[in-house]
Protein backbone atom coordinates (compact mmCIF):
# COMPACT_ATOMS: atom_id res chain seq x y z
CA UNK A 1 0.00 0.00 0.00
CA UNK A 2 2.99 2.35 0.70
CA UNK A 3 4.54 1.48 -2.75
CA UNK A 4 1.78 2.28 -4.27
CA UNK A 5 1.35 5.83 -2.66
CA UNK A 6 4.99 6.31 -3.14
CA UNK A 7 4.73 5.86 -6.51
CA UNK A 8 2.07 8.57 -6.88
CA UNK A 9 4.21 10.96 -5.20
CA UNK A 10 4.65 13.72 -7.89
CA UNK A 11 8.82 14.16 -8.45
CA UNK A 12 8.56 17.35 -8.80
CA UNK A 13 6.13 20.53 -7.90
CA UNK A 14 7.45 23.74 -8.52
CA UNK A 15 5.29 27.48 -9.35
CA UNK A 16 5.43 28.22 -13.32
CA UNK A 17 7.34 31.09 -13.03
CA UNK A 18 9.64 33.55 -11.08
CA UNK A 19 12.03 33.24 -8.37
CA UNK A 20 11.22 31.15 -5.28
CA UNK A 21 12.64 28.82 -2.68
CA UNK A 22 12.90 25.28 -2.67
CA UNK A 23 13.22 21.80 -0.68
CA UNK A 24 14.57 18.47 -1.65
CA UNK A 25 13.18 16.01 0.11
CA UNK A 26 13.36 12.23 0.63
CA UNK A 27 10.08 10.96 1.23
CA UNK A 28 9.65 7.35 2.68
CA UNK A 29 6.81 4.57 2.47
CA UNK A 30 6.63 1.79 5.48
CA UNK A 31 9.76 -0.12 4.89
CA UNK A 32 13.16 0.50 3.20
CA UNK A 33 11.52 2.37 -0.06
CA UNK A 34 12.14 6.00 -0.71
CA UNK A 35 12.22 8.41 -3.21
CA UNK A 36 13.78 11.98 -3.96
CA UNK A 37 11.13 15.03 -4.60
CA UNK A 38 11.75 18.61 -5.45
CA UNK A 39 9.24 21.00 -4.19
CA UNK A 40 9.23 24.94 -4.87
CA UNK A 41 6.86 27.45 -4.44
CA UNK A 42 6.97 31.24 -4.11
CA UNK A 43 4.10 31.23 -1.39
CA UNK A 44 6.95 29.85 0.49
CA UNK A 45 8.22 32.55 3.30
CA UNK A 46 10.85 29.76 4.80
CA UNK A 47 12.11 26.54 3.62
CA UNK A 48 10.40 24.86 6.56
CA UNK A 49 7.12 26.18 5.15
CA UNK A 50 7.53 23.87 1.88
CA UNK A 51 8.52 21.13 3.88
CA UNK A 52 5.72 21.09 6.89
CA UNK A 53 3.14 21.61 4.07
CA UNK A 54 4.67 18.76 1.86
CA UNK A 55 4.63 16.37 5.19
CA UNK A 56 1.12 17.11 5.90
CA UNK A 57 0.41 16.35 2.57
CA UNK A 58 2.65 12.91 2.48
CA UNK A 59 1.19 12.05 6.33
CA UNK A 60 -2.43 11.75 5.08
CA UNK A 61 -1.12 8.85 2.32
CA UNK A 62 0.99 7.02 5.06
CA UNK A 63 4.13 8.63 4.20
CA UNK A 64 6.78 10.90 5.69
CA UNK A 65 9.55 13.00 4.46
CA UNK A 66 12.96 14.69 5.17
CA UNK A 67 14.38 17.20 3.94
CA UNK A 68 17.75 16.65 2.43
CA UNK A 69 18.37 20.38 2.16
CA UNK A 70 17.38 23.50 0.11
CA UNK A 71 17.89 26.63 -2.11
CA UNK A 72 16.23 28.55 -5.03
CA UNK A 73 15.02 28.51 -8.14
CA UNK A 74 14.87 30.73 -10.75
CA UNK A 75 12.17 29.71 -13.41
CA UNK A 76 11.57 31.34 -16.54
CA UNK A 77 9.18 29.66 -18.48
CA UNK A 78 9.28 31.68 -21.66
CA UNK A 79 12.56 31.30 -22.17
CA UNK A 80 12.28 27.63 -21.11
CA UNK A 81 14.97 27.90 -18.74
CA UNK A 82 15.53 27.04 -14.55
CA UNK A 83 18.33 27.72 -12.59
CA UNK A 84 19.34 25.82 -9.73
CA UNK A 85 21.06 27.56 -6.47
CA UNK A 86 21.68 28.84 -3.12
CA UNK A 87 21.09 27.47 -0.03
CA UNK A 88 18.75 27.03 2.80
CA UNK A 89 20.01 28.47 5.96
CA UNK A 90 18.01 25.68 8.27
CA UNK A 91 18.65 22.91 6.49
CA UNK A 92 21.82 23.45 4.20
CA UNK A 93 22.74 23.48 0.67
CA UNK A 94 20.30 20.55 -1.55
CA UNK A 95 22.80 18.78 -3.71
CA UNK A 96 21.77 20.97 -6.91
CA UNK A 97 23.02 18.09 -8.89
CA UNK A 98 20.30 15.81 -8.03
CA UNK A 99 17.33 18.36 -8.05
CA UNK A 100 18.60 19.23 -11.44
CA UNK A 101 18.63 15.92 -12.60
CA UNK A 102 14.83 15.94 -11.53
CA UNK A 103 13.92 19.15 -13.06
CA UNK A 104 15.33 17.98 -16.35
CA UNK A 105 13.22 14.72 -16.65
CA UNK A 106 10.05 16.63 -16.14
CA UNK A 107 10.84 19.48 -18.17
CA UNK A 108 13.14 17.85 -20.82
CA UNK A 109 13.15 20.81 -23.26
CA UNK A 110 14.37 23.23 -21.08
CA UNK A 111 18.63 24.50 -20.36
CA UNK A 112 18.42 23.65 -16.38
CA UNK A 113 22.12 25.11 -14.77
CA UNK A 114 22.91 25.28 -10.91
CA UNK A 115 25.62 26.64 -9.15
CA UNK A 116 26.57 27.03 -5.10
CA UNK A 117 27.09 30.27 -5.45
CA UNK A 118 23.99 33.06 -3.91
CA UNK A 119 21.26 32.70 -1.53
């Protein structure tokens, strides 16, 4: 029953456009199975806000989450382009490598770059 709600876990959930934080989490069924998620939304005040909301969310389906860190994104949809960077001061620096191997299998016509560098 987990699996299956694990599988329905959307990999990705980010606003259409502008600049706005984001959390990569690791969310977990009963047992050893997990998966990575990226979650961004400009609504978002704090990092913890994307995370609480995404655990309430998961908790409801039988699943929890962690966050493996955070940072930005910047998303601009008309010129089908997202940058990946920054950092999260309460939970650290996401590896950007894995969110943007995320963002680039669900938006596979778009340049997505990252960097450490800003906040």
């Amino acid at each position: 029953m987990a699996g299956a709600a694990l599988s329905r876990v959307p990999a990705v959930q980010i606003d259409g456009d502008g600049v706005f934080k984001y959390v990569l989490l690791r969310v977990r069924g009963a047992g050893a199975s997990a998966k990575d998620v990226v979650r961004g939304h400009a609504w978002a005040e704090y990092h913890a806000d994307l995370l609480e909301r995404t655990a309430e969310e998961l908790a409801r389906h039988g699943l929890s989450c962690e966050c493996l860190g955070g940072g930005r994104l910047s998303h601009r949809p008309q010129e089908r382009k997202i940058h990946v960077y920054g950092y999260s001061v309460g939970f650290g620096r996401a590896d950007h490598a894995v969110t943007t191997e995320k963002l680039k299998a669900e938006y596979p016509d778009y340049e997505i770059t990252w960097a450490d560098e800003g906040y």
